[in-house]
C-alpha atoms as a PDB file:
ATOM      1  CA  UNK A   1      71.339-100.262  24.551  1.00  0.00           C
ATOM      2  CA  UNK A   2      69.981-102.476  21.809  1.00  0.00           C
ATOM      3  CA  UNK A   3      69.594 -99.860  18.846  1.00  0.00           C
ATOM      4  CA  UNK A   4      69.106-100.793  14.981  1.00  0.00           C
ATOM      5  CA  UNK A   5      70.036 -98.080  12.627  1.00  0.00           C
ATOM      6  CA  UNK A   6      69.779 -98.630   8.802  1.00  0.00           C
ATOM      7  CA  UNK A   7      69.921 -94.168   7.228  1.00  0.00           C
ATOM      8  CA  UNK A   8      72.083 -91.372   7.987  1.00  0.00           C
ATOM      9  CA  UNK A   9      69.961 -88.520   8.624  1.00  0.00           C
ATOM     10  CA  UNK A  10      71.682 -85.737   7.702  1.00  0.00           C
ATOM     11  CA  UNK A  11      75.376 -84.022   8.622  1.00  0.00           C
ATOM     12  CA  UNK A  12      76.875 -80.835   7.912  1.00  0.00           C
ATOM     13  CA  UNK A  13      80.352 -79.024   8.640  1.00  0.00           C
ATOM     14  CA  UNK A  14      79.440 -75.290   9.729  1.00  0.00           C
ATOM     15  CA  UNK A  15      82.347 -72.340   9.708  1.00  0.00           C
ATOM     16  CA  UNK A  16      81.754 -69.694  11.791  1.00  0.00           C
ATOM     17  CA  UNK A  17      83.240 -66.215  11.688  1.00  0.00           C
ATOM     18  CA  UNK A  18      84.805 -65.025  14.945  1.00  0.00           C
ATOM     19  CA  UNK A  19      86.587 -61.994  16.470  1.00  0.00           C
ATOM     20  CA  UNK A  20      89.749 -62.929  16.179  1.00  0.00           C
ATOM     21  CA  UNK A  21      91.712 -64.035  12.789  1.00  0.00           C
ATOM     22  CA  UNK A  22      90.527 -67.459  13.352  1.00  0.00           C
ATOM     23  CA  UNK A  23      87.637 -69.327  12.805  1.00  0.00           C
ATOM     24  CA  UNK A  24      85.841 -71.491  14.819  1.00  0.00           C
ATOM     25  CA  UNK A  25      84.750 -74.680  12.752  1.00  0.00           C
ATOM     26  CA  UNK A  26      81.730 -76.411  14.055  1.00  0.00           C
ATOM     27  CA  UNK A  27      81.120 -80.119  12.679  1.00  0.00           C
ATOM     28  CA  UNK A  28      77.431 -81.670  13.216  1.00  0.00           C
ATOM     29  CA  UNK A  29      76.349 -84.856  12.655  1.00  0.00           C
ATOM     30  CA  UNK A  30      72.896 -86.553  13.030  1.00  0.00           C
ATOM     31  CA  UNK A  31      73.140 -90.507  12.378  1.00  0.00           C
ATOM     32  CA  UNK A  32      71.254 -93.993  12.258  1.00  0.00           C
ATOM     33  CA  UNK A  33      74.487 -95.998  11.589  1.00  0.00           C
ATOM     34  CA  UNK A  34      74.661 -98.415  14.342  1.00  0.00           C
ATOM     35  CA  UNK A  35      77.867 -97.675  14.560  1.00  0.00           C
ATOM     36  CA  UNK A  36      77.869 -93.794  15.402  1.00  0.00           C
ATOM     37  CA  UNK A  37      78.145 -93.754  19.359  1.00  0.00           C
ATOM     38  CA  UNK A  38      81.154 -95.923  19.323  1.00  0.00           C
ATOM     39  CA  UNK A  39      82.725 -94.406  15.882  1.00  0.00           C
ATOM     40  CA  UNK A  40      82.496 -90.629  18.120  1.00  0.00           C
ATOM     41  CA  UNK A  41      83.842 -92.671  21.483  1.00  0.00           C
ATOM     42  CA  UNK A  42      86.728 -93.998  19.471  1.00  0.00           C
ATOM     43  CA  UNK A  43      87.715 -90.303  18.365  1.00  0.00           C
ATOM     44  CA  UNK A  44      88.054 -88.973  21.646  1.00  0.00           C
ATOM     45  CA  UNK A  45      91.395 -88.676  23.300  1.00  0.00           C
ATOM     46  CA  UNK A  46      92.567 -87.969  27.081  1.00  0.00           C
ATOM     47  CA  UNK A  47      89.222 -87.569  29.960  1.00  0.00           C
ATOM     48  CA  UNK A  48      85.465 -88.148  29.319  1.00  0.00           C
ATOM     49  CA  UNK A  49      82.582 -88.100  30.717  1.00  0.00           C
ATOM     50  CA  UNK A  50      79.345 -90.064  30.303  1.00  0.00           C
ATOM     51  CA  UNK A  51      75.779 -89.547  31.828  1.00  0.00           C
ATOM     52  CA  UNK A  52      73.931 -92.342  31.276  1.00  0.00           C
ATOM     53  CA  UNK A  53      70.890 -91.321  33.586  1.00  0.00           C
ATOM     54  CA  UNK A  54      70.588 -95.033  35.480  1.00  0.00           C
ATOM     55  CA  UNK A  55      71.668 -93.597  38.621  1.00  0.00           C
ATOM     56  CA  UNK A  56      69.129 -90.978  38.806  1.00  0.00           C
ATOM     57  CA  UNK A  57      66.117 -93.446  38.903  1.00  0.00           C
ATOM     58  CA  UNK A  58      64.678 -95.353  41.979  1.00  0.00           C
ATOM     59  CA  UNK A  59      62.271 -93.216  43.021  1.00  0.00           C
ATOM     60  CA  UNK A  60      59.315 -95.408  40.875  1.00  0.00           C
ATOM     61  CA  UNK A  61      55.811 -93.788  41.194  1.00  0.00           C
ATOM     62  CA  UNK A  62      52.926 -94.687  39.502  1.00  0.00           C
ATOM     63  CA  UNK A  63      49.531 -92.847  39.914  1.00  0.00           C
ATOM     64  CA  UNK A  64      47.417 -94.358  37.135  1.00  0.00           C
ATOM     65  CA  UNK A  65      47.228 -95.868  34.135  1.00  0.00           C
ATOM     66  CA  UNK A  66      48.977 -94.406  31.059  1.00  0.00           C
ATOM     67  CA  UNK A  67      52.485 -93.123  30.488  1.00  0.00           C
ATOM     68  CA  UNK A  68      52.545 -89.822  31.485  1.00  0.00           C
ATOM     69  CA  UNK A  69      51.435 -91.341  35.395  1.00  0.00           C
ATOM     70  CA  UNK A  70      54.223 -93.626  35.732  1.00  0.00           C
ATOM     71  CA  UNK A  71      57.901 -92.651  36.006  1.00  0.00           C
ATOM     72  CA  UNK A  72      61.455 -93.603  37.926  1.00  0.00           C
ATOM     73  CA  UNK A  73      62.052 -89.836  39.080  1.00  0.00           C
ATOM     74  CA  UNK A  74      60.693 -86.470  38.691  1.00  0.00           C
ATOM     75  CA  UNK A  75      62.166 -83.023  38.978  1.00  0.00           C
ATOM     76  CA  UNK A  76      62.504 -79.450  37.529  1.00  0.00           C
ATOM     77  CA  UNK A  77      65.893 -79.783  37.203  1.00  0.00           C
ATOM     78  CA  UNK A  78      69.056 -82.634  36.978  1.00  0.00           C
ATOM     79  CA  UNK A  79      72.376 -82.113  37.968  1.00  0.00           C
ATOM     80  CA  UNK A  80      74.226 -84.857  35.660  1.00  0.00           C
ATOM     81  CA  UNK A  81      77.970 -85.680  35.035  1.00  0.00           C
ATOM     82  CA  UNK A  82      77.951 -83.576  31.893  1.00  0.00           C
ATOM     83  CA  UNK A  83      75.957 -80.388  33.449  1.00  0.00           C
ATOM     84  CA  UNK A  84      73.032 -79.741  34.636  1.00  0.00           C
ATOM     85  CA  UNK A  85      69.406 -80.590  32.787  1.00  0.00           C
ATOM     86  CA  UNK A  86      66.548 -77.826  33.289  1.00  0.00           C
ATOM     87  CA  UNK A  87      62.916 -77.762  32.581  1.00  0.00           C
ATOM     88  CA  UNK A  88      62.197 -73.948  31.583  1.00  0.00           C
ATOM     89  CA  UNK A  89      58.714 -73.735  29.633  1.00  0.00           C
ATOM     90  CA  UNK A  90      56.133 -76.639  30.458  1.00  0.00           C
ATOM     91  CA  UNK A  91      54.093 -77.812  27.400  1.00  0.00           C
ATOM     92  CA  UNK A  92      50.812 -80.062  27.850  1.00  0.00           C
ATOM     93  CA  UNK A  93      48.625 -79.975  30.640  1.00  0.00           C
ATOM     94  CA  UNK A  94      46.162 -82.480  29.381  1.00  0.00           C
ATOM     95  CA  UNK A  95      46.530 -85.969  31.286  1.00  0.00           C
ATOM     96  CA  UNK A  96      50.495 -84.740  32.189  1.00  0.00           C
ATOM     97  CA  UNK A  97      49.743 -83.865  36.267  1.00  0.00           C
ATOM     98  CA  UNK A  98      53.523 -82.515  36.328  1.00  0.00           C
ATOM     99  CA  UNK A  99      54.299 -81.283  33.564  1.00  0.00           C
ATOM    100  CA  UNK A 100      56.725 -78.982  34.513  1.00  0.00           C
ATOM    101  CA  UNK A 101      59.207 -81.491  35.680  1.00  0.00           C
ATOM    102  CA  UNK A 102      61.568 -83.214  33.508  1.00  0.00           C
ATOM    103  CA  UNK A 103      61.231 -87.345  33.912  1.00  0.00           C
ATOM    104  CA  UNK A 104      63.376 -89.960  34.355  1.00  0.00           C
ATOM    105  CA  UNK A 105      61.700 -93.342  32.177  1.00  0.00           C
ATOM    106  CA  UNK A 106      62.444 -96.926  32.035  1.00  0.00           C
ATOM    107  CA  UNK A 107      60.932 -99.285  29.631  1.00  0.00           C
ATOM    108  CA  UNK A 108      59.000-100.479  32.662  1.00  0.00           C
ATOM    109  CA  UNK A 109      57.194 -96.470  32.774  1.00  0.00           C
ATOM    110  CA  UNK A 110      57.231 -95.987  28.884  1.00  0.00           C
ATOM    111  CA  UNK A 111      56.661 -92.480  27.672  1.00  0.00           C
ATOM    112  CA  UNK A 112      55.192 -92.375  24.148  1.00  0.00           C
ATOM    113  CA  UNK A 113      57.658 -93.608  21.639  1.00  0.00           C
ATOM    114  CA  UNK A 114      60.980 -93.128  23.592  1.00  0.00           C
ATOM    115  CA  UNK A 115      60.901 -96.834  24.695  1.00  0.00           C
ATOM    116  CA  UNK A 116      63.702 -97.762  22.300  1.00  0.00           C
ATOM    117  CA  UNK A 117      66.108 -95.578  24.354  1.00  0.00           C
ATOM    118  CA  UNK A 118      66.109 -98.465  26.822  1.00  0.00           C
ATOM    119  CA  UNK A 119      67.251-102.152  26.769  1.00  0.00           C
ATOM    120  CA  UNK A 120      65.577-103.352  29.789  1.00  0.00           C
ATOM    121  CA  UNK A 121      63.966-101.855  32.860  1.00  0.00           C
ATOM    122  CA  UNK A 122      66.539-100.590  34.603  1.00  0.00           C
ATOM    123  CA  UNK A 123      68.299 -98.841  31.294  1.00  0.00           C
ATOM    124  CA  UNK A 124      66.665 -95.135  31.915  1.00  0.00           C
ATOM    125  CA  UNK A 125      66.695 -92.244  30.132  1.00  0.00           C
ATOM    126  CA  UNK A 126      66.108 -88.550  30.156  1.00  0.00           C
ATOM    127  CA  UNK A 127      62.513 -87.265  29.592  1.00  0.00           C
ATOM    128  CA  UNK A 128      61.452 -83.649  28.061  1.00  0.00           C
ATOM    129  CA  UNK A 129      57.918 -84.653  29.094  1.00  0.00           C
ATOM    130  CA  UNK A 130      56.789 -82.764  26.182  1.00  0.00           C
ATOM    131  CA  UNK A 131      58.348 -79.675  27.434  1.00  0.00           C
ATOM    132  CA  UNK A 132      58.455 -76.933  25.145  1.00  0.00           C
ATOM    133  CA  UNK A 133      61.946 -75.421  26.324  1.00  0.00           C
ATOM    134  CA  UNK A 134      64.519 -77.629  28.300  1.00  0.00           C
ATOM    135  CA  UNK A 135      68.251 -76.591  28.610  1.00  0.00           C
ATOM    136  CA  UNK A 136      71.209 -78.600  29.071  1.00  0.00           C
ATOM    137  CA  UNK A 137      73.869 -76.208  30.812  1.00  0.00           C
ATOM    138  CA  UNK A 138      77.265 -77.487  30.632  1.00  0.00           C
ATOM    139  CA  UNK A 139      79.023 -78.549  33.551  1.00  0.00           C
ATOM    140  CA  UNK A 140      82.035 -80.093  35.456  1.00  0.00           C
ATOM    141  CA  UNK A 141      84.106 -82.356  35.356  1.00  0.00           C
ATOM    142  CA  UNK A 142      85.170 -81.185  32.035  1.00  0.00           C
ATOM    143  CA  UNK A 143      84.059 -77.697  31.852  1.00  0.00           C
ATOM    144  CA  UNK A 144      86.396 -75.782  29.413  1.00  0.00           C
ATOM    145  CA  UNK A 145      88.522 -78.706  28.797  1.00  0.00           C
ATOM    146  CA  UNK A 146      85.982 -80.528  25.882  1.00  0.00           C
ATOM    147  CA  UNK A 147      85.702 -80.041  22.579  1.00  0.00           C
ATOM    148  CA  UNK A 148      83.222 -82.557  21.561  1.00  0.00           C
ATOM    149  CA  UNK A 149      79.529 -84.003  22.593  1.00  0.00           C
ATOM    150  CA  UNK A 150      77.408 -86.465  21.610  1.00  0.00           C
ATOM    151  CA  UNK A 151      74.131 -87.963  23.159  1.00  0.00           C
ATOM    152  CA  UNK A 152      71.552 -90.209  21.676  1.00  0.00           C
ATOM    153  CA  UNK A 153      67.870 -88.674  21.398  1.00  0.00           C
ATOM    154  CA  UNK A 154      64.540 -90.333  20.049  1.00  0.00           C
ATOM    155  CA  UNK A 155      61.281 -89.125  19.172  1.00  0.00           C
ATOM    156  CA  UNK A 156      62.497 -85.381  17.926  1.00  0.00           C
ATOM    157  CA  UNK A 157      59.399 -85.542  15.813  1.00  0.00           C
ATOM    158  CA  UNK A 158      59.071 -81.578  16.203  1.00  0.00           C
ATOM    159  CA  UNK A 159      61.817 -81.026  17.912  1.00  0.00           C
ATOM    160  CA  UNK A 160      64.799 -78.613  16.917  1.00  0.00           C
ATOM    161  CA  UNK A 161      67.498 -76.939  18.678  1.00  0.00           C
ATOM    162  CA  UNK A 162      69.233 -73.778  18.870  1.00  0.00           C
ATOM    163  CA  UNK A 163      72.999 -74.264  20.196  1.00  0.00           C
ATOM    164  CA  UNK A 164      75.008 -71.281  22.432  1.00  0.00           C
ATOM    165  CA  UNK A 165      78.812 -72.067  22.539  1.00  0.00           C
ATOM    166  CA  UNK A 166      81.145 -69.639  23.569  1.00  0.00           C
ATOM    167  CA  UNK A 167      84.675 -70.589  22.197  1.00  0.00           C
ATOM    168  CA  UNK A 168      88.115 -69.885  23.637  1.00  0.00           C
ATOM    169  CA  UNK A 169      88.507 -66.607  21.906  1.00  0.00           C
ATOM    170  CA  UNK A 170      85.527 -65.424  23.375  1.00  0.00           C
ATOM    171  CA  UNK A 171      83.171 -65.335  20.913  1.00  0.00           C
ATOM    172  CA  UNK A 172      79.474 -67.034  20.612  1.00  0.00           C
ATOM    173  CA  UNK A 173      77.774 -69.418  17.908  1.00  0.00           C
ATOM    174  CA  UNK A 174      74.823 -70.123  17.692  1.00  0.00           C
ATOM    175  CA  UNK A 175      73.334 -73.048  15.894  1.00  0.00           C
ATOM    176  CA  UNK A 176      70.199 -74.614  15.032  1.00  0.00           C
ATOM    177  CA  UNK A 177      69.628 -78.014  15.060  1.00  0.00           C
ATOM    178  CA  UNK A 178      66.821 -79.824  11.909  1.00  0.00           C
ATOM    179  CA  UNK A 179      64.702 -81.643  13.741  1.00  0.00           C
ATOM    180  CA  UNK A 180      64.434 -85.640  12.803  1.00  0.00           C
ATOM    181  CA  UNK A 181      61.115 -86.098  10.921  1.00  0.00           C
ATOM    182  CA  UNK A 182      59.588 -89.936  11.474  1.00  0.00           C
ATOM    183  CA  UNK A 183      57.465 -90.163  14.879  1.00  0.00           C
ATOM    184  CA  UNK A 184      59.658 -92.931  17.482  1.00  0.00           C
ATOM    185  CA  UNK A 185      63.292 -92.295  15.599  1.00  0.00           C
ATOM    186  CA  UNK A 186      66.233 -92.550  17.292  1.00  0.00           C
ATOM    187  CA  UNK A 187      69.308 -91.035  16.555  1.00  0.00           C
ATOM    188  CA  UNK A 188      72.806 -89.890  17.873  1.00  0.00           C
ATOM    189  CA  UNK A 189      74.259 -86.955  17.074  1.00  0.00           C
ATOM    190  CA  UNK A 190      77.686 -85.791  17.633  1.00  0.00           C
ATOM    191  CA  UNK A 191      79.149 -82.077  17.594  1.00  0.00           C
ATOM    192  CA  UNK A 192      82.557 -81.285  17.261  1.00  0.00           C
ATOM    193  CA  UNK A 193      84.487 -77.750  17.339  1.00  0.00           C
ATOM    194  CA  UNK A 194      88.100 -77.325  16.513  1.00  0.00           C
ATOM    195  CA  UNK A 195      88.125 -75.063  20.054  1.00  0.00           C
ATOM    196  CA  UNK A 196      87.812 -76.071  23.226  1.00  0.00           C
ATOM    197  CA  UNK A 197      84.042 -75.126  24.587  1.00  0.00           C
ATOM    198  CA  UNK A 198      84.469 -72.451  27.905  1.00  0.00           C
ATOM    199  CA  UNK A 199      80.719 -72.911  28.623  1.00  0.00           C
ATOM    200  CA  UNK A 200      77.540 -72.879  26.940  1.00  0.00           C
ATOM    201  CA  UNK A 201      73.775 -73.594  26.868  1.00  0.00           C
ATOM    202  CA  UNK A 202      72.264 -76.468  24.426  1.00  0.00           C
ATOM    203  CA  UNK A 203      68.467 -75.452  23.838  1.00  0.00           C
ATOM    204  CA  UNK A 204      65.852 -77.955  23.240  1.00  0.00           C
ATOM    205  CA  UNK A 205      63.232 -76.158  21.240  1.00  0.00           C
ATOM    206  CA  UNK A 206      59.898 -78.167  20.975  1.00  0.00           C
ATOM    207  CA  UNK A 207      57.289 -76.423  18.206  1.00  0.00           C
ATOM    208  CA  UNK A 208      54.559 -78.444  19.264  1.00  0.00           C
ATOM    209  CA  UNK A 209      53.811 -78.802  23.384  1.00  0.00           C
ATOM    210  CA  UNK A 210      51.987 -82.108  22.347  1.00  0.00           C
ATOM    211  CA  UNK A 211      54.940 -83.971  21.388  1.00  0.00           C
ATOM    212  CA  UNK A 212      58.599 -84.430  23.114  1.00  0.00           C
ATOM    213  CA  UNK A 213      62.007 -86.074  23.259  1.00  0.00           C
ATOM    214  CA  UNK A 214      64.351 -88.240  25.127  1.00  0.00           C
ATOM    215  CA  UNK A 215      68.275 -88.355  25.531  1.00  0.00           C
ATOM    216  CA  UNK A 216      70.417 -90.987  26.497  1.00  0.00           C
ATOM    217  CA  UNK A 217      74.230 -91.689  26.860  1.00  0.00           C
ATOM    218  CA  UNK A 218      75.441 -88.500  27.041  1.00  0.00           C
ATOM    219  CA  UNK A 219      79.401 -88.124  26.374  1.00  0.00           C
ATOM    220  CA  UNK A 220      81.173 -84.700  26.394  1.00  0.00           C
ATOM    221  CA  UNK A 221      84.874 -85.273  25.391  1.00  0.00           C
ATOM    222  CA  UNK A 222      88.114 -84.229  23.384  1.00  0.00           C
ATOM    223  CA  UNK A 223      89.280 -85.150  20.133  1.00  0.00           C
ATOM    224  CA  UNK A 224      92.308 -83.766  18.434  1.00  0.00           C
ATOM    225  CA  UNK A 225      93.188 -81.029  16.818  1.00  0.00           C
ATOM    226  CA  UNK A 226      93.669 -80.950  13.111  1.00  0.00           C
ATOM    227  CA  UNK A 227      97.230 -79.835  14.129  1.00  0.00           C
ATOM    228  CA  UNK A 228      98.245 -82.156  16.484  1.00  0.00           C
ATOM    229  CA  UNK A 229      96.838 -85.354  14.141  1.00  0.00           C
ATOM    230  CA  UNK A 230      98.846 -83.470  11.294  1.00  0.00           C
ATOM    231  CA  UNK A 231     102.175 -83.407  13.613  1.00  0.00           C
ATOM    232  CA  UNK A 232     101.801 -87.113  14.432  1.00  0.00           C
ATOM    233  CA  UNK A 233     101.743 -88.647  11.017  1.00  0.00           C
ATOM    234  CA  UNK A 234     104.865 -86.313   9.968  1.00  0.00           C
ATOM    235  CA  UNK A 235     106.511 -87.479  13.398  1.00  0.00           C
ATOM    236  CA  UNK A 236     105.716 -91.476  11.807  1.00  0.00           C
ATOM    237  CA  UNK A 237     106.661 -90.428   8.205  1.00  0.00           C
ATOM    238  CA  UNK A 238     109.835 -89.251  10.140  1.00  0.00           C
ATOM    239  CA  UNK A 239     110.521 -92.237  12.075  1.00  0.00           C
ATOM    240  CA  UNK A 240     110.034 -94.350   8.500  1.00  0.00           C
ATOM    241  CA  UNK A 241     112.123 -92.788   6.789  1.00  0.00           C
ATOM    242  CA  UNK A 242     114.693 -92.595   9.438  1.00  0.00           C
ATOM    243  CA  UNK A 243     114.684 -96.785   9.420  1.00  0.00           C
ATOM    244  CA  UNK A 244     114.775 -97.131   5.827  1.00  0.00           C
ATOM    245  CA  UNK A 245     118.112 -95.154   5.991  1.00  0.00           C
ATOM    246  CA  UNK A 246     119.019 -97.062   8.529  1.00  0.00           C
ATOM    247  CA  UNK A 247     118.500-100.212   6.833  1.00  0.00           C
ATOM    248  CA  UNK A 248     120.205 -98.724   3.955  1.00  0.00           C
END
């Protein structure tokens, strides 16, 4: 994916009460650094998983001119390697003759700013097709083992999102998502909780049924506990000062 980033959006590090003694901290970050997919790949430790959406297209159809009659798949729902993708509340009818079907887009099919998601024709990504409400369920193969998720989206114009996770201690957060503001962006964004994620729904909330959103390189991963990072670099301290005596 050829991508050129030059602002960081926004970020924010949320804390959120639970009902047990310990709080659930919730880390989001929306960014244009170039460098923010493979900065969150590098902090994940042990099993991922990836959806990048190429192997769901081959099913090219094209019924007319324009983008909303030309796409590489079509369906209600997608059934990924990060969970499953569903189409809940259609938006425009106008010129969209299945609109209540999530797409699958190439560069070749184009969809209305979300071209930069791809770097060539056969690079495809997942499209809301201006769907008001789509939900991304969370899914094998790491379901309750991840901690961590990141996915690249463009063209969030007016699109926000409102984020269900229920943690280990059985609890629920919900969070909502700003919405990027320039018409075309693309962005990744990364979420991060300090407890591992049992199951949950991600929302995609679009305010206006006249604009809409792709996603692309979806990763759902680990990364560290606080703890554990804490116990390593007193384990190297150790070792350090165990050679200078040594040496002594």
């Amino acid at each position: 994916m050829k991508l050129t980033f030059k602002t960081l959006l926004a970020s924010s590090a949320l804390v959120f009460a639970s009902a047990s003694s310990q709080a659930a901290l919730l880390s989001i970050n929306f960014s244009t650094d170039a460098n923010a997919e493979a900065n969150f790949l590098s902090s994940l430790a042990g099993t991922k998983a990836t959806e990048t959406f190429n192997s769901l297209g081959g099913a090219y159809e094209s019924i007319g001119s324009g983008d909303q009659n030309k796409w590489e798949n079509r369906n209600s729902v997608f059934n990924t390697a990060v969970g499953t993708f569903k189409l809940i509340t259609p938006g425009q009818t106008a010129g969209n003759p299945h609109n209540d079907q999530l797409m699958i887009e190439s560069s070749k099919t184009g969809e209305f700013g979300r071209q930069s998601l791809a770097s060539n024709n056969k690079d495809f990504w997942l499209d809301s097709n201006d769907a008001e409400l789509v939900t991304w369920t969370f899914g094998a193969p790491l379901t309750g083992s991840f901690n961590a998720f990141g996915f690249y989206i463009s063209d969030a114009t007016d699109q926000g999102a409102t984020l269900t996770l229920k943690f280990t201690d059985g609890t629920s957060t919900q969070v909502t998502i700003p919405a990027f503001s320039s018409n075309g962006n693309v962005g990744y964004v990364t979420i991060k909780s300090d407890e591992n994620i049992l199951g949950g729904v991600l929302e995609f909330i679009n305010s206006n049924n006249h604009d809409g959103w792709g996603i692309d390189d979806v990763t759902v991963g680990t990364v560290p506990e606080p703890s554990t990072l804490l116990l390593m670099g007193l384990g190297l301290l150790g070792l350090g000062a165990a050679r200078r005596r040594n040496a002594a």
